[in-house]
N, C-alpha and C. Protein backbone atom coordinates (compact mmCIF):
# COMPACT_ATOMS: atom_id res chain seq x y z
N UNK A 1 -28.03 -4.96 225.69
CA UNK A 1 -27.62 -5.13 227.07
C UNK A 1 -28.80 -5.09 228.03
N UNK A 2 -29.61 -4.15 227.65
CA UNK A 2 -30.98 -4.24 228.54
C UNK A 2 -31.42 -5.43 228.74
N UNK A 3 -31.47 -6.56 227.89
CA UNK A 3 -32.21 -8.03 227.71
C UNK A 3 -31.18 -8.80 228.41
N UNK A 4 -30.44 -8.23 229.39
CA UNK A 4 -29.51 -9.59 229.92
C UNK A 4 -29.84 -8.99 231.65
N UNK A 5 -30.72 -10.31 231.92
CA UNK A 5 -31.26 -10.31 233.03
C UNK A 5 -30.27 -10.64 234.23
N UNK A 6 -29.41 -10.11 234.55
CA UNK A 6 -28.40 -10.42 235.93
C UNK A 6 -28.48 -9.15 237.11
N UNK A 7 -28.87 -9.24 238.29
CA UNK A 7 -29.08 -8.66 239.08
C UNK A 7 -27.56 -7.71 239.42
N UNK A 8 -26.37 -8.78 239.32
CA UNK A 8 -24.83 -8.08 239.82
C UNK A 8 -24.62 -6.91 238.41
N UNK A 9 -25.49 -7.33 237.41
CA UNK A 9 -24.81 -6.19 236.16
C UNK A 9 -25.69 -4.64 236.41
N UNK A 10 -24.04 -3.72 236.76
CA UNK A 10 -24.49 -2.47 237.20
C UNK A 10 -24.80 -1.73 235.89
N UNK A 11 -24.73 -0.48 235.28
CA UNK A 11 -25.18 0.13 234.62
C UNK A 11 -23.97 0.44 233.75
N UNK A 12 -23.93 -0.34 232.89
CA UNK A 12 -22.69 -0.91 231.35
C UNK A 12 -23.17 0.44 230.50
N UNK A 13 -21.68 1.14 229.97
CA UNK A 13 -22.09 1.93 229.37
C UNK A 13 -20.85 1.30 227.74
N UNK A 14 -21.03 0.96 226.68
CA UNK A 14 -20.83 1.03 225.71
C UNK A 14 -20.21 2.55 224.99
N UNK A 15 -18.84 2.23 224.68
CA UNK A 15 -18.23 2.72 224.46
C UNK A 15 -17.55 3.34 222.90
N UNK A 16 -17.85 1.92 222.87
CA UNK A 16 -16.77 2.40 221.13
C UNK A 16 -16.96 0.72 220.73
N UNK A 17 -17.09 -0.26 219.21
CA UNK A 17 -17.21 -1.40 218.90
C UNK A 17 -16.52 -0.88 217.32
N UNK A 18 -15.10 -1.88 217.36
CA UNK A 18 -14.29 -2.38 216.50
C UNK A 18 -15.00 -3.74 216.03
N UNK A 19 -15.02 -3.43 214.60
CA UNK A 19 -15.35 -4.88 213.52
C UNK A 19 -14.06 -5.40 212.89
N UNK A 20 -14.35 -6.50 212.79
CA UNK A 20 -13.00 -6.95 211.56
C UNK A 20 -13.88 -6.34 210.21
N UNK A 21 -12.90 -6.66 209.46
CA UNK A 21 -13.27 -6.62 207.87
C UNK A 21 -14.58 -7.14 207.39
N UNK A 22 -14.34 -8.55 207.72
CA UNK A 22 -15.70 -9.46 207.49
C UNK A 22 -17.03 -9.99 208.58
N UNK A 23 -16.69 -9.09 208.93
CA UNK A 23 -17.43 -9.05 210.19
C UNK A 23 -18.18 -10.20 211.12
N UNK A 24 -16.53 -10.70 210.87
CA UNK A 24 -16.72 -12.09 211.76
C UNK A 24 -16.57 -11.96 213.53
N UNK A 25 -15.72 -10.94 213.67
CA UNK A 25 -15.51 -10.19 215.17
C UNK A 25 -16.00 -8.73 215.65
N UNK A 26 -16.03 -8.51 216.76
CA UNK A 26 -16.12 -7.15 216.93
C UNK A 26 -15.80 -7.08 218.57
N UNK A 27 -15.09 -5.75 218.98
CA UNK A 27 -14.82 -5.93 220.09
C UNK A 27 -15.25 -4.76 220.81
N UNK A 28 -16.21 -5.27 221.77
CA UNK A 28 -16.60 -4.04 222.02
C UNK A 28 -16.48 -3.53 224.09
N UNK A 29 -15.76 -2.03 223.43
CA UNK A 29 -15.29 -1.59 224.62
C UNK A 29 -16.38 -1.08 225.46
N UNK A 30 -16.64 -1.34 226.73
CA UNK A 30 -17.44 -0.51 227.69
C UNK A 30 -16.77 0.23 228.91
N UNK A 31 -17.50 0.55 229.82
CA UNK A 31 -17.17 1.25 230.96
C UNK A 31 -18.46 0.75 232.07
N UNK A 32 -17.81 0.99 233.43
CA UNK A 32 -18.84 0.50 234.22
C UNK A 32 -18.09 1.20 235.40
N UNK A 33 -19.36 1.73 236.21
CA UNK A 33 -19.12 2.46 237.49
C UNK A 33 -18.99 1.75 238.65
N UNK A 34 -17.57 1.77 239.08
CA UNK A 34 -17.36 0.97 240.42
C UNK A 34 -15.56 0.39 240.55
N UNK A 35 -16.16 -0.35 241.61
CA UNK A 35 -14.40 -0.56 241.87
C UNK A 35 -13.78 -1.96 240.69
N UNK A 36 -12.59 -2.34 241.32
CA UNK A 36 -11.76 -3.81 240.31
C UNK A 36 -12.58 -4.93 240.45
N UNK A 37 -13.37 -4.84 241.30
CA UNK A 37 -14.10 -6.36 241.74
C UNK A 37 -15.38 -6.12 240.53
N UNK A 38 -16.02 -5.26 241.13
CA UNK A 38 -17.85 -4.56 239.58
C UNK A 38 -16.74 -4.99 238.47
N UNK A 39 -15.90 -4.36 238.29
CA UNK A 39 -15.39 -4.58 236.88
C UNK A 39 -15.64 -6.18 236.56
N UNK A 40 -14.93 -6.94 237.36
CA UNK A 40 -14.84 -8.06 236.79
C UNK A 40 -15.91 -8.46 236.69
N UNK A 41 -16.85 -8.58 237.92
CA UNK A 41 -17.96 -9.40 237.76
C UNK A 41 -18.95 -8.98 236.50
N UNK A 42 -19.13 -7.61 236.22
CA UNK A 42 -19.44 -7.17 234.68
C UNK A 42 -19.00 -7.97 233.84
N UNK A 43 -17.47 -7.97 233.35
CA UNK A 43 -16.79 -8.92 232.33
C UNK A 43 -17.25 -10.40 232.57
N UNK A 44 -17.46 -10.91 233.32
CA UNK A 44 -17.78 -12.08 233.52
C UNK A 44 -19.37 -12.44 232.86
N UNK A 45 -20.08 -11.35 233.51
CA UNK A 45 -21.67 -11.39 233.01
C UNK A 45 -21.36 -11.27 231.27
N UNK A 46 -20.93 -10.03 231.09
CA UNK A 46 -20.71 -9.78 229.97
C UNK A 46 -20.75 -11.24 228.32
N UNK A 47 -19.15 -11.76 229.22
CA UNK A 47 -19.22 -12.82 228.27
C UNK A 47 -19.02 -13.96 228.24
N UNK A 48 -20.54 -14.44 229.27
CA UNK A 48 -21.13 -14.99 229.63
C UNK A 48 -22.29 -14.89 228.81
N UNK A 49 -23.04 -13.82 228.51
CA UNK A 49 -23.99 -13.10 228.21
C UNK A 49 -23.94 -13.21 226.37
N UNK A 50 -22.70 -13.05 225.92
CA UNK A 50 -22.40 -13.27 224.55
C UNK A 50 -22.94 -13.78 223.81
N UNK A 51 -23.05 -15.09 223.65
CA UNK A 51 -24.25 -16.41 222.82
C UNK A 51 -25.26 -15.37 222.48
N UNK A 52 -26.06 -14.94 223.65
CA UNK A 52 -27.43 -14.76 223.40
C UNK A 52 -27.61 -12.78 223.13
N UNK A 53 -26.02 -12.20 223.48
CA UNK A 53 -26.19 -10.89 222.65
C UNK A 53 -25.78 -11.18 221.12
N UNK A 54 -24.79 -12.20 220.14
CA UNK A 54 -24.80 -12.52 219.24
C UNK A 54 -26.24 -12.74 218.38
N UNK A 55 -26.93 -13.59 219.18
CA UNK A 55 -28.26 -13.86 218.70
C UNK A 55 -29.12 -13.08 218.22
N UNK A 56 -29.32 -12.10 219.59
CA UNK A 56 -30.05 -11.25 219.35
C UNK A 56 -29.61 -10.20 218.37
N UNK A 57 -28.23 -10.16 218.02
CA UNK A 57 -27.69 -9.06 216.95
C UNK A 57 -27.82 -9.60 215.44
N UNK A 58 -27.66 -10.69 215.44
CA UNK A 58 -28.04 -11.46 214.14
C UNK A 58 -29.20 -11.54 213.68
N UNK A 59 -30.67 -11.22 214.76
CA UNK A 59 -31.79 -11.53 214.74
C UNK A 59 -32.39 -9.99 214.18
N UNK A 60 -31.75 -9.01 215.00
CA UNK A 60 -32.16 -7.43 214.73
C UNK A 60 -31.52 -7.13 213.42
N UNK A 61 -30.73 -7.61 213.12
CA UNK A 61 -29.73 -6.91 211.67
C UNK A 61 -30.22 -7.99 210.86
N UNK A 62 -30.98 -9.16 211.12
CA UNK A 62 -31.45 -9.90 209.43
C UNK A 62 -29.77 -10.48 209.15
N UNK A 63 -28.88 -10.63 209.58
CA UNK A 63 -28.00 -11.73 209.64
C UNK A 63 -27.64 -13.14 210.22
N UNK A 64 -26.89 -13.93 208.79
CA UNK A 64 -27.03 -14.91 209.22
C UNK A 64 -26.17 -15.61 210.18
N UNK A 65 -24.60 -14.79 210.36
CA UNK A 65 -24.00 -14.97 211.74
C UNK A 65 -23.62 -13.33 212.14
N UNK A 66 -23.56 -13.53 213.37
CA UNK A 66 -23.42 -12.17 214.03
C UNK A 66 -21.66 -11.96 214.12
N UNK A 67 -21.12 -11.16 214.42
CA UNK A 67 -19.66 -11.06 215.14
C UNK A 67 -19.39 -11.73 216.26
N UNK A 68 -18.39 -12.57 216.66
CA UNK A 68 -18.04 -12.75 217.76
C UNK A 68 -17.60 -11.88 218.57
N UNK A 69 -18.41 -11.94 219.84
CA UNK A 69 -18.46 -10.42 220.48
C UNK A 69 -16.93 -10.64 221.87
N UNK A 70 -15.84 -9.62 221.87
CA UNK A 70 -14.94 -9.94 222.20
C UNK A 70 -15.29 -8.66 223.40
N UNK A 71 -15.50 -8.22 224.72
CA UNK A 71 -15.62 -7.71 225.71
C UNK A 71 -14.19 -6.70 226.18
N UNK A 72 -13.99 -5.61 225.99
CA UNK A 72 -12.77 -5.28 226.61
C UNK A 72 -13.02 -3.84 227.28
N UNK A 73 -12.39 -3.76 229.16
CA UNK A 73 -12.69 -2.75 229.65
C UNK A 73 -12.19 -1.24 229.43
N UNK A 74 -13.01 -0.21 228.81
CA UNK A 74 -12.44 1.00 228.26
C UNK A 74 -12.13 2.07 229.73
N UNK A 75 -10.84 2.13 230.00
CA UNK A 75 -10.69 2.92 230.92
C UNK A 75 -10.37 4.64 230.84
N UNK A 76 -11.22 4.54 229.82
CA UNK A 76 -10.80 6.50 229.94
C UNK A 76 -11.56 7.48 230.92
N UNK A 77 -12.71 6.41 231.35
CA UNK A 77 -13.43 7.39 232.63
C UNK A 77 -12.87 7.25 233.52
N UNK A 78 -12.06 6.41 234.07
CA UNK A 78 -10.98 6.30 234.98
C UNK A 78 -9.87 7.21 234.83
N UNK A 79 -9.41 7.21 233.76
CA UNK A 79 -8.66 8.14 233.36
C UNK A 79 -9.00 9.85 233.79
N UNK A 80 -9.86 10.10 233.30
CA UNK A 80 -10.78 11.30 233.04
C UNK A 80 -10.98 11.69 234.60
N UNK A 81 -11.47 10.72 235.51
CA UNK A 81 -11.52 11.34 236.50
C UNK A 81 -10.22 11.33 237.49
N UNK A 82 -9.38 10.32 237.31
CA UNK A 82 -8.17 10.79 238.05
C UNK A 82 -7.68 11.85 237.31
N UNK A 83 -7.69 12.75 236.47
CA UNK A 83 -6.85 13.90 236.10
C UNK A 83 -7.76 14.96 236.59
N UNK A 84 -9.21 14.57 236.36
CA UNK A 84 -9.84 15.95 237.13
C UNK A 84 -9.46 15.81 238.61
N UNK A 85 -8.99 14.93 239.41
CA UNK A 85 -8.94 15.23 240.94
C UNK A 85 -7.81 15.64 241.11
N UNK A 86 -6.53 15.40 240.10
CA UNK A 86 -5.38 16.08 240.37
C UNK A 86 -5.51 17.45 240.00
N UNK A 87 -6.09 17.55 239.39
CA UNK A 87 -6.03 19.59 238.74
C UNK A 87 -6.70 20.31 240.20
N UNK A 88 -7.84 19.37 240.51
CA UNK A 88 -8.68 20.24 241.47
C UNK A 88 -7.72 19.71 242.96
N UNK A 89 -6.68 18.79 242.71
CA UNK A 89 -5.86 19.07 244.10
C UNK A 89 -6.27 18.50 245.44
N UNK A 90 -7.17 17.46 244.75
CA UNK A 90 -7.79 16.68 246.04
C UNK A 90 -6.59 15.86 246.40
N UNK A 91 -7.08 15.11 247.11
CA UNK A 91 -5.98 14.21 248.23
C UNK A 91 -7.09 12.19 247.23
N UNK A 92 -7.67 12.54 246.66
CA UNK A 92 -8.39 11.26 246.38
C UNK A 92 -7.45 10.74 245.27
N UNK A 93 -6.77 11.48 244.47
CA UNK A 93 -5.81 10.94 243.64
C UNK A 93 -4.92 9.84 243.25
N UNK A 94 -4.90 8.29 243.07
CA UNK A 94 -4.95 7.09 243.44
C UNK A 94 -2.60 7.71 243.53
N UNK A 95 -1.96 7.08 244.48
CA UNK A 95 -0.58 7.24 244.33
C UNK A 95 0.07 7.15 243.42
N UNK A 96 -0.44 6.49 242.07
CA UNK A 96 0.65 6.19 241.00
C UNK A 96 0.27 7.30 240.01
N UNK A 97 -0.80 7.82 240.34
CA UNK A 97 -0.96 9.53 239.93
C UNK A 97 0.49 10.57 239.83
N UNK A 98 1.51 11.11 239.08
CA UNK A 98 2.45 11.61 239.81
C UNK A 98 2.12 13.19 239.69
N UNK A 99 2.28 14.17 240.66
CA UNK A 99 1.92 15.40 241.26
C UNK A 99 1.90 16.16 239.65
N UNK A 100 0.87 16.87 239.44
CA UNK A 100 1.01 17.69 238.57
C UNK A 100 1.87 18.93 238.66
N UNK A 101 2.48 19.30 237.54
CA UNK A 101 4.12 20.21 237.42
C UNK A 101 3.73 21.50 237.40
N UNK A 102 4.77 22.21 237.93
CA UNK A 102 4.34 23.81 238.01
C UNK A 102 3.60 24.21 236.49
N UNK A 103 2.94 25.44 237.50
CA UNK A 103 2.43 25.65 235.87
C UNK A 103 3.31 26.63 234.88
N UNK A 104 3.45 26.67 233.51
CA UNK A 104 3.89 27.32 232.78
C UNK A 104 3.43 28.09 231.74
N UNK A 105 4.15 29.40 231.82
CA UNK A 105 3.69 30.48 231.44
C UNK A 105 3.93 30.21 230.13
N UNK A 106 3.20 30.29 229.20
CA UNK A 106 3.13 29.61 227.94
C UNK A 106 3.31 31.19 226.77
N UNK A 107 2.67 32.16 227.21
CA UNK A 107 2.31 33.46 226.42
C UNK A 107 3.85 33.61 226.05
N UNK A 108 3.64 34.65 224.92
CA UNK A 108 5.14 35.10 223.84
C UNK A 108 4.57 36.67 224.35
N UNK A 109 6.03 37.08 225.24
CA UNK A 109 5.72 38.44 225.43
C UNK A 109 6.17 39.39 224.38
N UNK A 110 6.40 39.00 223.55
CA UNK A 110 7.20 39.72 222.27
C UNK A 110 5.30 39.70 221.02
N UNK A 111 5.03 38.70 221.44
CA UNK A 111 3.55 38.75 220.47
C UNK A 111 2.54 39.51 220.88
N UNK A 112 2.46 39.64 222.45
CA UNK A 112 1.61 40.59 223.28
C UNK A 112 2.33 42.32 223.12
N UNK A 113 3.23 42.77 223.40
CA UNK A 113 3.80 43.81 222.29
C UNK A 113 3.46 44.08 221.03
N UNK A 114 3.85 43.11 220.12
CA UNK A 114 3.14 43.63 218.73
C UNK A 114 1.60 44.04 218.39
N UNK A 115 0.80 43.71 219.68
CA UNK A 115 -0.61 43.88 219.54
C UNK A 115 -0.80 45.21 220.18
N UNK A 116 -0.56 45.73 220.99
CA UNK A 116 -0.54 47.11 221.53
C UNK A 116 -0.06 48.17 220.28
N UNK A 117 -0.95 49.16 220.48
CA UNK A 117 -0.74 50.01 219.68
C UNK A 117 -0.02 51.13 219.95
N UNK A 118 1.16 51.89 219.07
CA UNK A 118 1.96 52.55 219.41
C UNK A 118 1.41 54.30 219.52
């Protein structure tokens, strides 16, 4: 990713890459910091960018075809941070967030008894 010279590509973080069997495909998930619009224009660079990350993967691994590289956006940092802003109770919480539930007292007061000594 370093070798793909585009000024709009923000800082792609690579995620996780699924192969087929024969390692004719591979799909590889990233993440990228920013809003729906960065996203796309990433995906766009991305695979756009393909041909010549194939190349270069065929060229570094001593193969004679690379995987067809299939681009897909991994949203668990999205994830990850809308649940940290609901715990911490901010107001930044996107609306389709729904309110986190009272909390529940989870402990067995009958197990906390048996540990006290008589």
């Amino acid at each position: 990713l370093k070798d793909v010279k585009d000024p709009r590509l923000g800082l792609v973080t690579v995620t996780g890459v699924d192969t087929a069997a024969d390692l004719s495909a591979a799909r590889v998930h990233f993440s990228v910091m920013g809003d729906e619009a960065q996203r796309a224009i990433t995906l766009k660079i991305l695979r756009g960018a393909a041909g010549y990350m194939r190349h270069s993967i065929a060229r570094e691994l001593d193969m004679k075809v690379a995987p067809e590289l299939r681009w897909v956006y991994d949203d668990s940092l999205d994830r990850a941070f809308r649940i940290a802003e609901v715990l911490r109770g901010t107001d930044a919480a996107p609306a389709d967030v729904a309110p986190a539930a009272e909390p529940v007292d989870t402990t067995d007061a009958t197990a906390a008894d048996e540990d006290t000594p008589e």
